[in-house]
PDB file of N, CA and C in Angstrom:
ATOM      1  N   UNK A   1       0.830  -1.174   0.000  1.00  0.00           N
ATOM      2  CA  UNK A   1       0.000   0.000   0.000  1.00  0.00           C
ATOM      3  C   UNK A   1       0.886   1.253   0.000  1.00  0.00           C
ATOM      4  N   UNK A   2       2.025   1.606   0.515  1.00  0.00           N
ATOM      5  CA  UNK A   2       2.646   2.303   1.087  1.00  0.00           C
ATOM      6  C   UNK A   2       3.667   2.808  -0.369  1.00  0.00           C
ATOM      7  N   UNK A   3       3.585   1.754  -1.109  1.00  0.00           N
ATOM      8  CA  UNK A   3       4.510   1.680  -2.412  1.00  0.00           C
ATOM      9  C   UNK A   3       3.580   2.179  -3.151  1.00  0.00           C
ATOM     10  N   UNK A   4       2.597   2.180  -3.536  1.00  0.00           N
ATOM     11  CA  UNK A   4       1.222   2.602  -4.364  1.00  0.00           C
ATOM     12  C   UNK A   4       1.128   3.808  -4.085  1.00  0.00           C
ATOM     13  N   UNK A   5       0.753   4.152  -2.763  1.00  0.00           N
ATOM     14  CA  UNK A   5       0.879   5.592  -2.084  1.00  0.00           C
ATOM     15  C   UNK A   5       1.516   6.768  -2.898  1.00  0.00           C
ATOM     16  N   UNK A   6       3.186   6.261  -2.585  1.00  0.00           N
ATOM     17  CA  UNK A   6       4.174   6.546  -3.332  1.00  0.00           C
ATOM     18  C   UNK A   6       4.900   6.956  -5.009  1.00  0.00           C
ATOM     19  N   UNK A   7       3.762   5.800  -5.255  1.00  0.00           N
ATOM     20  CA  UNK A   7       3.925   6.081  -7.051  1.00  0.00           C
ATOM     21  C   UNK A   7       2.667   7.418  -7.491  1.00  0.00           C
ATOM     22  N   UNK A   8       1.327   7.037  -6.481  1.00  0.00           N
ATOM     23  CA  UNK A   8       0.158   8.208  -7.074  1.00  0.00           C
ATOM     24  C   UNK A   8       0.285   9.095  -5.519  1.00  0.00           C
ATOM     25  N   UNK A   9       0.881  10.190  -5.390  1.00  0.00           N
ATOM     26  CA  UNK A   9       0.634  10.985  -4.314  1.00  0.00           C
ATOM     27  C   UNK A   9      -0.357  11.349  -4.535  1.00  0.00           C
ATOM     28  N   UNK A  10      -0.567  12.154  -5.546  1.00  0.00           N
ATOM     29  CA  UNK A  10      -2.358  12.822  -5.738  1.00  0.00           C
ATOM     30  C   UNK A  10      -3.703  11.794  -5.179  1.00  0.00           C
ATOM     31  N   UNK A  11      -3.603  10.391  -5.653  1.00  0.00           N
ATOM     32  CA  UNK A  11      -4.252   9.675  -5.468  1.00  0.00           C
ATOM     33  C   UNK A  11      -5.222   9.437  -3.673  1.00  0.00           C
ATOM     34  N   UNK A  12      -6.377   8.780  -3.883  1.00  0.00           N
ATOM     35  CA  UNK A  12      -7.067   9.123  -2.438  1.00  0.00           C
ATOM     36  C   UNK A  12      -6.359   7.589  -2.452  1.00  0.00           C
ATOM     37  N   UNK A  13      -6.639   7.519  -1.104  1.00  0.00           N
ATOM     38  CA  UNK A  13      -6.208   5.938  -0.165  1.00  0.00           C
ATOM     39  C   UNK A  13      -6.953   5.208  -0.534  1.00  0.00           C
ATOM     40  N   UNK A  14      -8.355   6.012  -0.404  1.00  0.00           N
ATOM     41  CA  UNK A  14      -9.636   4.962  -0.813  1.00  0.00           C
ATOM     42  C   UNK A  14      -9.529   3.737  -2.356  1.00  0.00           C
ATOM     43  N   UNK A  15      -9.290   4.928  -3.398  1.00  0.00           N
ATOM     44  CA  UNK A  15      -9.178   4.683  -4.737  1.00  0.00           C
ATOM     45  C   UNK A  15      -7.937   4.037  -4.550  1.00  0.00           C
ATOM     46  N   UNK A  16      -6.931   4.055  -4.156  1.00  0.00           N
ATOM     47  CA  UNK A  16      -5.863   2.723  -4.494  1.00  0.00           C
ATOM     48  C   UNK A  16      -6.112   1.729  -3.716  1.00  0.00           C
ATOM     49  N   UNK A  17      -6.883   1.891  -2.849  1.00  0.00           N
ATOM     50  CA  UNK A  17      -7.436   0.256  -1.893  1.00  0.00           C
ATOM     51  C   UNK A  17      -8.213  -0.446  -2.960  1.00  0.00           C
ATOM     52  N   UNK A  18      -9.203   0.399  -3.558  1.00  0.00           N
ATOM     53  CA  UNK A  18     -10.317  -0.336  -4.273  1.00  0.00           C
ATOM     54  C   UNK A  18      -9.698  -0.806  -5.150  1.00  0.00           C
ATOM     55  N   UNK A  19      -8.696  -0.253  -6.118  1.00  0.00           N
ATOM     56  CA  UNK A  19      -8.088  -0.446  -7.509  1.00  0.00           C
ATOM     57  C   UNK A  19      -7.087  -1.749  -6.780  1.00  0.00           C
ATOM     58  N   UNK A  20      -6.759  -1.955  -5.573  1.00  0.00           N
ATOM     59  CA  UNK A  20      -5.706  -3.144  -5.813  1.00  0.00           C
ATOM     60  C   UNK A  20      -6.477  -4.014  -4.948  1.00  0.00           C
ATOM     61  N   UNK A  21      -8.075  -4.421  -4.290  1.00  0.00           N
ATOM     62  CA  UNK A  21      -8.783  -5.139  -4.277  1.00  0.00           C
ATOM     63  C   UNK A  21      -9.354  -6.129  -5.667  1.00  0.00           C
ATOM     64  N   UNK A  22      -9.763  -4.838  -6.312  1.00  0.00           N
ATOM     65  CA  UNK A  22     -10.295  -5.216  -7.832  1.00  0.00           C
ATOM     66  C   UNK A  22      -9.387  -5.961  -8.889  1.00  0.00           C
ATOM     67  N   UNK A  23      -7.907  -5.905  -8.465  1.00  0.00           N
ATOM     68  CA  UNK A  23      -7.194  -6.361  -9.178  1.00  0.00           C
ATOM     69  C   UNK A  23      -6.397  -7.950  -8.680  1.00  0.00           C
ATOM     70  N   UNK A  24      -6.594  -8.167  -7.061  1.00  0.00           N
ATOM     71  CA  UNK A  24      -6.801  -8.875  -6.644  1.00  0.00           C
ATOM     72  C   UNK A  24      -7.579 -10.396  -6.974  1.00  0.00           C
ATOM     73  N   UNK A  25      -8.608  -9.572  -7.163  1.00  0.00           N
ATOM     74  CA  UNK A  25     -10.134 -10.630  -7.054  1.00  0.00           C
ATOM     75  C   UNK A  25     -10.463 -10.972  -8.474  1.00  0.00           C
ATOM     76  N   UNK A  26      -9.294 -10.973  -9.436  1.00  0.00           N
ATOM     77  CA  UNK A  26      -9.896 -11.457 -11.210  1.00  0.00           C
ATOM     78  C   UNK A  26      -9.934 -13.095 -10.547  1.00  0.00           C
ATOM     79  N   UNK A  27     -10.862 -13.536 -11.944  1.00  0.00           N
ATOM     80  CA  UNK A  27     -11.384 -14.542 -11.992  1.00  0.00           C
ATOM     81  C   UNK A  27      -9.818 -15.744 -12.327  1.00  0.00           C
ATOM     82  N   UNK A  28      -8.976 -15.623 -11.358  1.00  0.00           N
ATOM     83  CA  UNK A  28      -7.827 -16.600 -12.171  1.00  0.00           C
ATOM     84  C   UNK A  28      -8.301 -18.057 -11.875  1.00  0.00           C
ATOM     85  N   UNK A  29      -9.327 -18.271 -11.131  1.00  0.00           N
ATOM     86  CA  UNK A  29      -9.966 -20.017 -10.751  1.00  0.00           C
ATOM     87  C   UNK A  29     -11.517 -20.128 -11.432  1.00  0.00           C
ATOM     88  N   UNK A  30     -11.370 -21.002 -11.975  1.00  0.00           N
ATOM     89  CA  UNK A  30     -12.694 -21.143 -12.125  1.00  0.00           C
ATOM     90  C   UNK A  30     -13.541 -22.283 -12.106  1.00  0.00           C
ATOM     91  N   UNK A  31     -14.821 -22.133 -11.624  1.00  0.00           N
ATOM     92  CA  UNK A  31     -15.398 -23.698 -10.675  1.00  0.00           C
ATOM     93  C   UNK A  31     -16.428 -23.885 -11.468  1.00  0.00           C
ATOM     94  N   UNK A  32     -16.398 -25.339 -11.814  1.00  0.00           N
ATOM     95  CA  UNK A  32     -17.390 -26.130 -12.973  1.00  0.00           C
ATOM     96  C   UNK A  32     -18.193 -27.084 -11.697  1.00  0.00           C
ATOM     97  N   UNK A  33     -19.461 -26.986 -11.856  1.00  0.00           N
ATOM     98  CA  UNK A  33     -20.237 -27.932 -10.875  1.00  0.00           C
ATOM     99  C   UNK A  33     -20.792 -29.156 -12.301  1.00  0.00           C
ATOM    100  N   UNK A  34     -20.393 -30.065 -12.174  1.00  0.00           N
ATOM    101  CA  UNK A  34     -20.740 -30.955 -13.165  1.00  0.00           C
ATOM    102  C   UNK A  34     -21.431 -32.490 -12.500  1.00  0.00           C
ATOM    103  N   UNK A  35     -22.513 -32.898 -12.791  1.00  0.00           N
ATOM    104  CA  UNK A  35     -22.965 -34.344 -12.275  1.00  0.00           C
ATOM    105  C   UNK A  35     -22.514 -35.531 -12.868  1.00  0.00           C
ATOM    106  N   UNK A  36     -21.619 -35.814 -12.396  1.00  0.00           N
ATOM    107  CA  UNK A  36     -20.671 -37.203 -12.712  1.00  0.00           C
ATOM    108  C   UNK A  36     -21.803 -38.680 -12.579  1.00  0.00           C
ATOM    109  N   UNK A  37     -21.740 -39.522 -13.751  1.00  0.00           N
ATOM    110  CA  UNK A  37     -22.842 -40.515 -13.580  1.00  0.00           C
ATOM    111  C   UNK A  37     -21.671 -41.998 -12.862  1.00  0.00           C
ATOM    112  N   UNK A  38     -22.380 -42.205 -11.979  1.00  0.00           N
ATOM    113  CA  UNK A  38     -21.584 -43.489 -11.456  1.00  0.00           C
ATOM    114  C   UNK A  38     -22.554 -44.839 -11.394  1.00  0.00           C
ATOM    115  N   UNK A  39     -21.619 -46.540 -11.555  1.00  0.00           N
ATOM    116  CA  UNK A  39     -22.175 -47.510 -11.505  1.00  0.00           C
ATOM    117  C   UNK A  39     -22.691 -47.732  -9.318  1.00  0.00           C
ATOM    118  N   UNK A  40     -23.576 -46.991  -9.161  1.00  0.00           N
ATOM    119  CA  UNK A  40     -23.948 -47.396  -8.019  1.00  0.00           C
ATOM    120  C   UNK A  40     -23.657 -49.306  -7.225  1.00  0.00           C
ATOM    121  N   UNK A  41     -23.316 -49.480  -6.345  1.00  0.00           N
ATOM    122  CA  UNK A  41     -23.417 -51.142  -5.895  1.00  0.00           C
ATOM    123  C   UNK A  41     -24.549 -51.357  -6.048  1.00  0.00           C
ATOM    124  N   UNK A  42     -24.893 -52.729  -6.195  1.00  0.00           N
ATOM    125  CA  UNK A  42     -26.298 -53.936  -6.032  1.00  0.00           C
ATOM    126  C   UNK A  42     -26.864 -53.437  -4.602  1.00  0.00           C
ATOM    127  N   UNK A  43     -26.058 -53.339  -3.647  1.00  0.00           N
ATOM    128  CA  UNK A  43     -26.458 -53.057  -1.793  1.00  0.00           C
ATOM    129  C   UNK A  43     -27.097 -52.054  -2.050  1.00  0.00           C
ATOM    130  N   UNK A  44     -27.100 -50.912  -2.353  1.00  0.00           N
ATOM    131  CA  UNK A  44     -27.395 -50.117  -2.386  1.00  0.00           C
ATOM    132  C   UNK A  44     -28.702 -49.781  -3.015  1.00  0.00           C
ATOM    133  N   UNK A  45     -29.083 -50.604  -4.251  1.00  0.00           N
ATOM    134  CA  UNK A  45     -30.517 -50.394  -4.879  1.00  0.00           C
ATOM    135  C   UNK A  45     -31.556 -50.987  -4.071  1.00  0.00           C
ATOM    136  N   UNK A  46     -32.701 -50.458  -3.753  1.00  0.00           N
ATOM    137  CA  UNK A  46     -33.862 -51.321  -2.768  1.00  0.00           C
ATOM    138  C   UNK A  46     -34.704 -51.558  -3.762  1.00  0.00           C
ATOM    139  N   UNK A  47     -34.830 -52.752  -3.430  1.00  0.00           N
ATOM    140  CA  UNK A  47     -36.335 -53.544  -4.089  1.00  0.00           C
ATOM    141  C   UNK A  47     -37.503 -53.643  -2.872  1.00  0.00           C
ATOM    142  N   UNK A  48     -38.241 -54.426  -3.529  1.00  0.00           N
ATOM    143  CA  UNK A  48     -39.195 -55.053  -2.617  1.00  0.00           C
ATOM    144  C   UNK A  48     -39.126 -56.546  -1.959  1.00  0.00           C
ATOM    145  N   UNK A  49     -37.971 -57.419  -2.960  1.00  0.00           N
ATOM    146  CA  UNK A  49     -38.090 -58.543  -2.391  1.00  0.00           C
ATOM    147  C   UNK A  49     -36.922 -58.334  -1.387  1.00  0.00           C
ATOM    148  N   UNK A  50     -36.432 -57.245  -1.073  1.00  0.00           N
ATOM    149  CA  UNK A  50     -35.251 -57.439  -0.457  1.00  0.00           C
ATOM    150  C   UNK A  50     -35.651 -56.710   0.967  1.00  0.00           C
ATOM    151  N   UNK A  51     -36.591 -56.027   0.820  1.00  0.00           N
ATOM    152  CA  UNK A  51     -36.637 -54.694   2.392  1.00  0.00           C
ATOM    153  C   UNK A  51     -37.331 -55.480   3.607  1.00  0.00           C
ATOM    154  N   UNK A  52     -36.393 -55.604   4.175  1.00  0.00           N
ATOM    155  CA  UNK A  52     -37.176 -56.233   5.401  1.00  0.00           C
ATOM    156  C   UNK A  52     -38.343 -55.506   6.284  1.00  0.00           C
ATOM    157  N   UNK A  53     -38.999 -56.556   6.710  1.00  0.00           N
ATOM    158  CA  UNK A  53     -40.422 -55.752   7.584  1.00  0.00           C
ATOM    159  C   UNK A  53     -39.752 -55.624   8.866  1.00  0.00           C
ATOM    160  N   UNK A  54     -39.981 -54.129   9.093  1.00  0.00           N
ATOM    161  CA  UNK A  54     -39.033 -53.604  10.507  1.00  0.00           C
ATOM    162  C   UNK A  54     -40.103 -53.985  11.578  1.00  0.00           C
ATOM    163  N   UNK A  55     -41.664 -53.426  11.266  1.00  0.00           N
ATOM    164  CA  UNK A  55     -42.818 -53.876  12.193  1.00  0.00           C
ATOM    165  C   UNK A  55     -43.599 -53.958  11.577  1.00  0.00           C
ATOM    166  N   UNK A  56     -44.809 -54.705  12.632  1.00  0.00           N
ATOM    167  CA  UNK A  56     -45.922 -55.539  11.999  1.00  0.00           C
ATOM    168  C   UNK A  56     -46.440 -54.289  11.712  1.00  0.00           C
ATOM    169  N   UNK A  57     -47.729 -54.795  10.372  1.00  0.00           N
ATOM    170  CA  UNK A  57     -48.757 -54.069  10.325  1.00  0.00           C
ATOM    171  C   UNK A  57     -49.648 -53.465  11.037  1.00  0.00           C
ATOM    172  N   UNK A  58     -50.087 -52.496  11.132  1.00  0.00           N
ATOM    173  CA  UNK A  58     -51.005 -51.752  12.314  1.00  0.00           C
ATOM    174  C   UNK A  58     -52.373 -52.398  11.958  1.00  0.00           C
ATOM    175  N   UNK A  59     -52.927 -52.513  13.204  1.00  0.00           N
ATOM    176  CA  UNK A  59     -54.681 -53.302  12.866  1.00  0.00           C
ATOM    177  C   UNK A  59     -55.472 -52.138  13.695  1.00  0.00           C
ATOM    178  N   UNK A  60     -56.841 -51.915  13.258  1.00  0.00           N
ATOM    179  CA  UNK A  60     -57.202 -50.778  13.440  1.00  0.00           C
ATOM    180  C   UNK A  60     -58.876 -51.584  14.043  1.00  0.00           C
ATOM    181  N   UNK A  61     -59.073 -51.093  14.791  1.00  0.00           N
ATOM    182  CA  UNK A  61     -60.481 -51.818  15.695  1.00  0.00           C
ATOM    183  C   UNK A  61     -61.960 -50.294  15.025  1.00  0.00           C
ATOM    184  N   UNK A  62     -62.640 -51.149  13.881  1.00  0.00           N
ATOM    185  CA  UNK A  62     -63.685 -50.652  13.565  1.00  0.00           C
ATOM    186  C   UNK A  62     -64.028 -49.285  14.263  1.00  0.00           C
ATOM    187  N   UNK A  63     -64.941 -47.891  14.026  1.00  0.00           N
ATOM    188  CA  UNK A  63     -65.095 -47.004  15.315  1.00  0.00           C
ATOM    189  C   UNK A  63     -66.782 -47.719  15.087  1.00  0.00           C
ATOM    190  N   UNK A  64     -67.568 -47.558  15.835  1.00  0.00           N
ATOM    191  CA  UNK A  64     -69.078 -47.821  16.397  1.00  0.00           C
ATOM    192  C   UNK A  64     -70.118 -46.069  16.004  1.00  0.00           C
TER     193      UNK A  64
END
């Protein structure tokens, strides 16, 4: 900062903060979000012949 100062005396503090933020922050990375398709395991797919019954069925008494 102090070197910047130095080269623009005229210059405000403000305006060489902003100008070497802005010059800072270019886009030199750039991030791709992409959905990669994968062979999932067999364990992992649920069927029906496979899901075990955790609890019995609920039975429900007629109302009157």
């Amino acid at each position: 900062m102090a070197e910047q100062l130095e080269k623009y005396p005229t210059a405000k503090v403000v305006d060489i903060e902003n100008a070497l933020d802005e010059a800072a922050q270019q886009q030199l990375l750039e991030v791709k979000h992409q959905l990669v398709s994968v062979e999932a395991p067999e364990w992992l797919h649920i069927n029906e012949m496979r899901t075990p019954v955790i609890a019995p069925r609920p039975q429900f008494e007629p109302l009157d």
